[in-house]
C-alpha atoms as a PDB file:
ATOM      1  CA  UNK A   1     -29.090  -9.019  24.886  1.00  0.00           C
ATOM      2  CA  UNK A   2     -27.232  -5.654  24.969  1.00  0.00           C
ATOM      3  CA  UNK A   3     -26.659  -4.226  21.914  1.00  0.00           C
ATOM      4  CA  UNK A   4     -23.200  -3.822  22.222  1.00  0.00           C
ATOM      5  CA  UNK A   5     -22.711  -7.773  23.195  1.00  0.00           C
ATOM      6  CA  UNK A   6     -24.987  -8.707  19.946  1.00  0.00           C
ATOM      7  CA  UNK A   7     -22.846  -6.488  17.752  1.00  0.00           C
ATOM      8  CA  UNK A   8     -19.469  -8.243  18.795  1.00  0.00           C
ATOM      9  CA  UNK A   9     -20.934 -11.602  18.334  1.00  0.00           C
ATOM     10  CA  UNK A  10     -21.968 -10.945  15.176  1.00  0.00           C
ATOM     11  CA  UNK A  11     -18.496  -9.695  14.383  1.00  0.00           C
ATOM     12  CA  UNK A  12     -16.690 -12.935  15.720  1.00  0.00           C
ATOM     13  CA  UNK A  13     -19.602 -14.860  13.500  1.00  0.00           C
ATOM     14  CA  UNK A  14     -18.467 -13.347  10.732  1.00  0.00           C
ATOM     15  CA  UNK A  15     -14.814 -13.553  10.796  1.00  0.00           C
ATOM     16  CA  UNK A  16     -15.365 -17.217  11.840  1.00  0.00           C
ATOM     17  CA  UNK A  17     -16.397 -17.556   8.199  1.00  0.00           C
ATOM     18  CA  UNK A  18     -13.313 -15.627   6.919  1.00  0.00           C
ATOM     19  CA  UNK A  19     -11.763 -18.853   6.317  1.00  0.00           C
ATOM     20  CA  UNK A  20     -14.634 -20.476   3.954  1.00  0.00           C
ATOM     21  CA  UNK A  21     -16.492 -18.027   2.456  1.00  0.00           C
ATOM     22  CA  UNK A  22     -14.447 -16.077  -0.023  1.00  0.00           C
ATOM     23  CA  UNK A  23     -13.557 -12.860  -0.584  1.00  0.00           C
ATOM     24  CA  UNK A  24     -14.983  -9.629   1.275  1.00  0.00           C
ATOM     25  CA  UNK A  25     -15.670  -7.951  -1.992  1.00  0.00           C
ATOM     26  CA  UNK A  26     -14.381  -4.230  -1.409  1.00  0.00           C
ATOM     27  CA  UNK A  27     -13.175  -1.934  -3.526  1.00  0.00           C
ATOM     28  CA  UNK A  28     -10.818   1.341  -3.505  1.00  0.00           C
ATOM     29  CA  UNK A  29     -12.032   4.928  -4.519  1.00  0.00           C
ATOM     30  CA  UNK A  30     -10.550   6.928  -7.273  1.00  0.00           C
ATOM     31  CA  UNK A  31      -8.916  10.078  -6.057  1.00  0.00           C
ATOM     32  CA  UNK A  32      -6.984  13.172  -7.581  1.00  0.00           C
ATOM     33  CA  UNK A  33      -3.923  13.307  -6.662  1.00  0.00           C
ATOM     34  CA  UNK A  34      -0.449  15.041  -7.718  1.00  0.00           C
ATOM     35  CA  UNK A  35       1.873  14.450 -10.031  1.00  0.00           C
ATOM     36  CA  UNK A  36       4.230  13.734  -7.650  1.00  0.00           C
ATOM     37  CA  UNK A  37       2.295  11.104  -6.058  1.00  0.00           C
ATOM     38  CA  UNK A  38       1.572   9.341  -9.088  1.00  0.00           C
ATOM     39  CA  UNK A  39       5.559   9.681  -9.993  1.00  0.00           C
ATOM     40  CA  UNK A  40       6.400   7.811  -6.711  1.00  0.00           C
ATOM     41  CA  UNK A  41       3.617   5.273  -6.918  1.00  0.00           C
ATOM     42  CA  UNK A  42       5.079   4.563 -10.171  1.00  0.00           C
ATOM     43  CA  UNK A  43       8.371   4.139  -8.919  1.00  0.00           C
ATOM     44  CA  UNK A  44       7.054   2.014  -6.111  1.00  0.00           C
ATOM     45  CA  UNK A  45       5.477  -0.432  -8.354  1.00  0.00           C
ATOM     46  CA  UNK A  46       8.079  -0.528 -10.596  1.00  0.00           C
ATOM     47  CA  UNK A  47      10.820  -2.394  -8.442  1.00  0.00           C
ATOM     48  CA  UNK A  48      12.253  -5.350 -10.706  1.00  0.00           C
ATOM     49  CA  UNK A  49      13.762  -6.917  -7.534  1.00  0.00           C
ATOM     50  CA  UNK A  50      13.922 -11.105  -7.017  1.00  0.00           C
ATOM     51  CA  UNK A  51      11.556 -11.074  -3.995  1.00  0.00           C
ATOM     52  CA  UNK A  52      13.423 -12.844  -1.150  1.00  0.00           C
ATOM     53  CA  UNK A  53      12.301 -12.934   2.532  1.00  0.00           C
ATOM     54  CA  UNK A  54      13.488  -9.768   4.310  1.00  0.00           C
ATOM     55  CA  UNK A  55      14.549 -11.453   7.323  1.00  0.00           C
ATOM     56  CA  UNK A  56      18.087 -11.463   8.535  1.00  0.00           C
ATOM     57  CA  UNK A  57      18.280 -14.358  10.655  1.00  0.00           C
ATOM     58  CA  UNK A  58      18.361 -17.623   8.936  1.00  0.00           C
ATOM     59  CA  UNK A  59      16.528 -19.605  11.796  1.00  0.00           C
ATOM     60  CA  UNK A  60      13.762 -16.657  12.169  1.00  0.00           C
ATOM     61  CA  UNK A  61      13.924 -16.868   8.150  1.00  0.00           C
ATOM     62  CA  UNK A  62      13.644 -20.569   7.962  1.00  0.00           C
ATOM     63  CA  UNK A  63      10.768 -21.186  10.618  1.00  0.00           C
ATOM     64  CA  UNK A  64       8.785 -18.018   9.601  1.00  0.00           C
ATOM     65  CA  UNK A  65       8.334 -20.126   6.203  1.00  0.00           C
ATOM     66  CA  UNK A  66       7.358 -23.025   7.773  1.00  0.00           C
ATOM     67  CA  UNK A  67       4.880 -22.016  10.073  1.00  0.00           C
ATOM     68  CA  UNK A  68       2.828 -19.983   7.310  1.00  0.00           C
ATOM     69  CA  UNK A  69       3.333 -22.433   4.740  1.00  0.00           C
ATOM     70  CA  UNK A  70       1.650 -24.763   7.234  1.00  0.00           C
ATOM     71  CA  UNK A  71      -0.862 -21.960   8.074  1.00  0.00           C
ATOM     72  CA  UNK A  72      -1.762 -21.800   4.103  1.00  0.00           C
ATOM     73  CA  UNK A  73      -1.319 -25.392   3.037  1.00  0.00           C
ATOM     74  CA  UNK A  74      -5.247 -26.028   3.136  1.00  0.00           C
ATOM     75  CA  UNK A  75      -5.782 -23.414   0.792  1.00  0.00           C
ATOM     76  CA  UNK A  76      -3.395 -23.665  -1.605  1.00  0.00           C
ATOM     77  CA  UNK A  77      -1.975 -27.577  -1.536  1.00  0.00           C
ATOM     78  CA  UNK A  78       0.809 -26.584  -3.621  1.00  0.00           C
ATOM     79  CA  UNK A  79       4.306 -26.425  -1.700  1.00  0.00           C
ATOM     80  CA  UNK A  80       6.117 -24.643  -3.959  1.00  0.00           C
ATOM     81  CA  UNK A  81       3.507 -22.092  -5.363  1.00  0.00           C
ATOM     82  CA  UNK A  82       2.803 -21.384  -1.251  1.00  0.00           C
ATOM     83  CA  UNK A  83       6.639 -20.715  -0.833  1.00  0.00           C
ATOM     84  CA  UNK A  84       6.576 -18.771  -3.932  1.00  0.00           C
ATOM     85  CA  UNK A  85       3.220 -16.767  -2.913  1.00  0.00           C
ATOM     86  CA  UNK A  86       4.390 -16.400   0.786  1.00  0.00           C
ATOM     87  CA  UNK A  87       8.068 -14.739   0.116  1.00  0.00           C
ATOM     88  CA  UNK A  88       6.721 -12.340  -2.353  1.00  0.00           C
ATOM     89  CA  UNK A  89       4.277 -11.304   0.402  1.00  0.00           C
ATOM     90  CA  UNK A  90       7.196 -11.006   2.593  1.00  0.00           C
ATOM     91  CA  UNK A  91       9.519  -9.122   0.396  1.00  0.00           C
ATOM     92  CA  UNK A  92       6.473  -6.433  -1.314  1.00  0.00           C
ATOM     93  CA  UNK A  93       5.063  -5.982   2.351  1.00  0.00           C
ATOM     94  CA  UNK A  94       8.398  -5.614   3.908  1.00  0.00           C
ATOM     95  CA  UNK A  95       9.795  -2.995   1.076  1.00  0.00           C
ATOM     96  CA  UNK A  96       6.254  -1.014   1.600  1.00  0.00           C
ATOM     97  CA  UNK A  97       7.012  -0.681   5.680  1.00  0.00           C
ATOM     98  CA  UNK A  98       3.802  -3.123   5.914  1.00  0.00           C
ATOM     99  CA  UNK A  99       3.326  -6.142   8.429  1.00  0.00           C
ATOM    100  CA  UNK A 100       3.802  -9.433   6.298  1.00  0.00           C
ATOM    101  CA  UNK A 101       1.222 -10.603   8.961  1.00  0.00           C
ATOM    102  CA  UNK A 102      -1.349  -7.945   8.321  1.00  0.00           C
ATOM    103  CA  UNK A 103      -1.226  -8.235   4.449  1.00  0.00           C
ATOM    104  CA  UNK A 104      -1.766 -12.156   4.810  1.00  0.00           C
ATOM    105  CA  UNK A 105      -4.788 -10.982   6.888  1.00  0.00           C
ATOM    106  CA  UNK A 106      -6.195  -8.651   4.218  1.00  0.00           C
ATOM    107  CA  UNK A 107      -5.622 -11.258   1.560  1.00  0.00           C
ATOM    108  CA  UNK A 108      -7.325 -13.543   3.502  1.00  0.00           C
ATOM    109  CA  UNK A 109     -10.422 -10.648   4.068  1.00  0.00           C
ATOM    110  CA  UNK A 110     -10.148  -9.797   0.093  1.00  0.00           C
ATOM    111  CA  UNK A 111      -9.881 -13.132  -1.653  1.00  0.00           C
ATOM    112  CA  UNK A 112      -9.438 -15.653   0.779  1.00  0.00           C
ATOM    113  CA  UNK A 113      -5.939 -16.543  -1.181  1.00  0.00           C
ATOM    114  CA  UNK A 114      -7.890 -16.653  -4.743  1.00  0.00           C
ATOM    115  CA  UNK A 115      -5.613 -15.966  -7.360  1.00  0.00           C
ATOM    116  CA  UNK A 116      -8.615 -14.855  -9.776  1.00  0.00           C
ATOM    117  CA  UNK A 117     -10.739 -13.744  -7.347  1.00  0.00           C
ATOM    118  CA  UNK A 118     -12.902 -10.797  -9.501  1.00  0.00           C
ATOM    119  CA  UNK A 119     -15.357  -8.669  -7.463  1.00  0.00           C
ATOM    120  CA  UNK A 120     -18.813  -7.572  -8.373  1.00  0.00           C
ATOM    121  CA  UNK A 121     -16.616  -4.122  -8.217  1.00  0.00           C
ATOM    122  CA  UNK A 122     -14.293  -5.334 -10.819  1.00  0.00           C
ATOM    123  CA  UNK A 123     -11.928  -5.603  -8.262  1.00  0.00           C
ATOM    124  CA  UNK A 124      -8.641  -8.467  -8.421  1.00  0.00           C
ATOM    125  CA  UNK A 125      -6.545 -10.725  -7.844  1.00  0.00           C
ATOM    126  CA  UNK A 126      -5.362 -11.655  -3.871  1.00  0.00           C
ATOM    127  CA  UNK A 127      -5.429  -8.522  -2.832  1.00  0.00           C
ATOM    128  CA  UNK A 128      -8.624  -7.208  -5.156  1.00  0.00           C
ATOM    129  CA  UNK A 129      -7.137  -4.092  -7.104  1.00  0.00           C
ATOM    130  CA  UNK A 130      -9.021  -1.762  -8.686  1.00  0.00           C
ATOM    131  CA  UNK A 131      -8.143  -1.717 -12.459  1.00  0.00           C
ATOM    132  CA  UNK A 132      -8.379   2.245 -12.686  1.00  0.00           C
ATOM    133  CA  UNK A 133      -4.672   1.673 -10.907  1.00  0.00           C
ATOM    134  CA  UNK A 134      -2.848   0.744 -13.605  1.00  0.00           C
ATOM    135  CA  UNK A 135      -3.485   4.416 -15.665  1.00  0.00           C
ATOM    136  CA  UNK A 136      -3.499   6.043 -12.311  1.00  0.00           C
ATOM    137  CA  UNK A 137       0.061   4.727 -11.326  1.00  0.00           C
ATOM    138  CA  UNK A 138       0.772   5.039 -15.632  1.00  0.00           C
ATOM    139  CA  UNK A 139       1.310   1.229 -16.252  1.00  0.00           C
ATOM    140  CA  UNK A 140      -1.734   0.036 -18.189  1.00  0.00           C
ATOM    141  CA  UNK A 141      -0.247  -3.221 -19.343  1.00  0.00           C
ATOM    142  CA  UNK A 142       0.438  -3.768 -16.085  1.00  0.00           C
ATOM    143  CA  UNK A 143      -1.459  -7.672 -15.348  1.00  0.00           C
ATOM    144  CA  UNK A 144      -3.432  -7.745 -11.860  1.00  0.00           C
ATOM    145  CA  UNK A 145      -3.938 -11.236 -12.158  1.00  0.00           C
ATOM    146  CA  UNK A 146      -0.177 -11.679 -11.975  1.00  0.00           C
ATOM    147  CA  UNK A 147       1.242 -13.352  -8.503  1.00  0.00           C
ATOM    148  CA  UNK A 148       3.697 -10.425  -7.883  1.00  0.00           C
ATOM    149  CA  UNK A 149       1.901  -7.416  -9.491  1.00  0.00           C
ATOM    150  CA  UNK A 150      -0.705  -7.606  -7.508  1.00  0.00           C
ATOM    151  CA  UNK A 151       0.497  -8.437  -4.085  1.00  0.00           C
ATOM    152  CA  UNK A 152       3.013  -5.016  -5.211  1.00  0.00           C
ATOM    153  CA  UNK A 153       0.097  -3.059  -6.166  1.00  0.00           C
ATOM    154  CA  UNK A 154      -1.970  -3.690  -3.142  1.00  0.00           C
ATOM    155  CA  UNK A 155       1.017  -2.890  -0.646  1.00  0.00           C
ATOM    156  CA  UNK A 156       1.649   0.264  -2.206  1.00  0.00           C
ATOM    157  CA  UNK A 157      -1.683   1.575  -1.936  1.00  0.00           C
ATOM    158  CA  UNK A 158      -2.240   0.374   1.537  1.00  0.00           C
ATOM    159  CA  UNK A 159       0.837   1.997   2.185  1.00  0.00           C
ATOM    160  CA  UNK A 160      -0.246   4.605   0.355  1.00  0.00           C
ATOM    161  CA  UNK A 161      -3.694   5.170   2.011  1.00  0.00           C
ATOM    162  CA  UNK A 162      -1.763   4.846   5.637  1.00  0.00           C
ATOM    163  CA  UNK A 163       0.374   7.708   4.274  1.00  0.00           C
ATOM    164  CA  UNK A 164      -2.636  10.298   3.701  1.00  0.00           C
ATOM    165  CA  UNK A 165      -3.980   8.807   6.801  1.00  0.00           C
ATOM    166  CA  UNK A 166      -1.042   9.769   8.808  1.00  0.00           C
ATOM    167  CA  UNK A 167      -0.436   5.597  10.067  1.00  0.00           C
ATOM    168  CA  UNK A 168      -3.892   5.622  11.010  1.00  0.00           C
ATOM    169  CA  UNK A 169      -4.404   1.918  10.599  1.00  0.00           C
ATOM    170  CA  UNK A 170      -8.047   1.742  11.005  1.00  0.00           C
ATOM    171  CA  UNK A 171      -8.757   4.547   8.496  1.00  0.00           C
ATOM    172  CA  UNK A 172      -6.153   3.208   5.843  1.00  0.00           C
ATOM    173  CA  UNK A 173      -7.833  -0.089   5.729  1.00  0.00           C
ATOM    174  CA  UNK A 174     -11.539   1.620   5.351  1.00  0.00           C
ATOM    175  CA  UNK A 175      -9.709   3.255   2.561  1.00  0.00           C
ATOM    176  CA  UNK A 176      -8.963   0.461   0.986  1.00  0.00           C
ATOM    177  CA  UNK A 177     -11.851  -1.739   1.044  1.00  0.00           C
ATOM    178  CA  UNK A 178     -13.900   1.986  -0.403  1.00  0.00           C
ATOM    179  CA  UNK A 179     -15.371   1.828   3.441  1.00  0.00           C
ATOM    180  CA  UNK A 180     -13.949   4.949   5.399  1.00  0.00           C
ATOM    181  CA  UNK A 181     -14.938   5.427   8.586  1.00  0.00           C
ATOM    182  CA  UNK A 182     -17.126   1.925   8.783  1.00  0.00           C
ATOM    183  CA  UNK A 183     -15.881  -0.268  11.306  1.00  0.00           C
ATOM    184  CA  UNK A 184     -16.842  -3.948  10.061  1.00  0.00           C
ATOM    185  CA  UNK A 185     -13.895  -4.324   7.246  1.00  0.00           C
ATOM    186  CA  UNK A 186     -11.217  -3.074   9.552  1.00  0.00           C
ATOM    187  CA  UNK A 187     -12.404  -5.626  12.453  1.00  0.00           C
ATOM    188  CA  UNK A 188     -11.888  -8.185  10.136  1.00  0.00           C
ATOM    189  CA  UNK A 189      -8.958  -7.644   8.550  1.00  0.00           C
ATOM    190  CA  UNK A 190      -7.517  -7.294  12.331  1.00  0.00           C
ATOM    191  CA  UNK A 191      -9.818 -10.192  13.308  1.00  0.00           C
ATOM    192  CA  UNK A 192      -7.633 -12.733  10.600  1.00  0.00           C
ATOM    193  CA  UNK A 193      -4.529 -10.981  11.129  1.00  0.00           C
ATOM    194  CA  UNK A 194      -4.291 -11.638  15.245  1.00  0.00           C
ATOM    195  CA  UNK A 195      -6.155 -15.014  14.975  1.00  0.00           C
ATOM    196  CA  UNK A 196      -4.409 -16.805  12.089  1.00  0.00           C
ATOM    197  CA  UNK A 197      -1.139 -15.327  10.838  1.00  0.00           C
ATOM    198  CA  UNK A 198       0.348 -13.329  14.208  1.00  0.00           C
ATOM    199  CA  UNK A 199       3.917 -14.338  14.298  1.00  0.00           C
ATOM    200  CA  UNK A 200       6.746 -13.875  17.259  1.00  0.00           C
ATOM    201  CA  UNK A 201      10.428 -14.126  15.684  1.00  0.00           C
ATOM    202  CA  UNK A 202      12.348 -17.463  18.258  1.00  0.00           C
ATOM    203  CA  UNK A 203      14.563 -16.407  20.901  1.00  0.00           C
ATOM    204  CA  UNK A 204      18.181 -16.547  20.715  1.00  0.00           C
ATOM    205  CA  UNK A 205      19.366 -19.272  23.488  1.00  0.00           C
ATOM    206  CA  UNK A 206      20.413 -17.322  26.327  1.00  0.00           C
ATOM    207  CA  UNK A 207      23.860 -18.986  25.872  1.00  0.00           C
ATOM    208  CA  UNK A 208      24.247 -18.271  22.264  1.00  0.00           C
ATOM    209  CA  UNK A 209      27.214 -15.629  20.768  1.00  0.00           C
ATOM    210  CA  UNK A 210      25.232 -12.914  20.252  1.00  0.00           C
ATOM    211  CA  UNK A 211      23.100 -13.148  23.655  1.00  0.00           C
ATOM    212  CA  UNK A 212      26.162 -12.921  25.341  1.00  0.00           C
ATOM    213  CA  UNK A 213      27.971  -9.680  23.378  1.00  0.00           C
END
């Protein structure tokens, strides 16, 4: 078999397993940085906002809920803690100028939707935060284990890391799992978001107010 064929299978074999086998186990890197960018990752993660979903039309709003609550309900059976869980992904994703889609993907890569999902890292939480965050960013009491804290925390670095990386998408999510450069984590994360959370906003009828202006 070509090499190049054997390596893409075993990709797809892997990502197959996304879905049972728990979380990818990564970890993030500490690096100096300025004072300024501490100030305004502090600021980021300090938002005291009621998360809400951050999208305008209330039929787009409505069915966007549905169809990942449906997406999710095998992991977490819970109706309400899945609504609660999937609008705070919305709204922290959203206010970071992050794909809700792609962050359900990395949570899905990173903890498989585990609330106390630890890492032989020390990593946690859904999105697997490195504790050496909370004195980095100046918020030490700061709980990772926490629904909203965490999902905040992990947007802001990603968004973060895709900052330094100039929206390099591929190096920002190496960056992330403490794997620049290394292909495999990015694939998967990618791999999860296109297969099981991609999402296409319904058309407006063609006869509808607002088609017509």
């Amino acid at each position: 078999m070509h090499p190049a064929r054997r390596a893409l299978l075993s990709l797809t074999a892997a990502a197959a397993l996304l879905g049972s086998a728990g979380a990818w186990a990564g970890q993030q890197m500490y690096e100096p940085m300025a004072a300024s960018v501490r100030a305004a990752l502090h600021a980021a993660v300090s938002d005291a906002g009621a998360p809400r979903l951050m999208i305008a039309d209330e039929v787009a709003r409505e069915r966007w809920l549905e169809t990942m609550s449906r997406r999710l309900e095998k992991r977490i059976p819970d109706r309400n803690y899945r609504t609660e869980l999937l609008t705070s992904v919305h709204y922290e994703a959203t206010r970071a100028g992050l794909d809700p889609q792609l962050v359900l993907g990395l949570i899905q890569v990173e903890s498989n939707f585990r609330k106390y999902a630890v890492s032989s890292a020390g990593a946690r939480g859904y999105m697997q935060v490195m504790p050496f965050w909370l004195d980095v960013i100046g918020r030490p009491d700061d709980n990772l284990f926490h629904l909203r804290t965490n999902l905040r925390y992990g947007c802001t670095i990603l968004r973060h890391y895709l900052d330094i990386e100039k929206g390099n998408l591929f190096r920002a999510l190496g960056r992330y799992n403490g794997s620049l450069g290394k292909a495999q984590y990015p694939n998967l994360v990618r791999t999860a978001w296109e297969r099981d959370w991609s999402w296409a906003p319904p058309k407006l009828a063609a006869n509808t107010p607002l088609a017509a202006n």
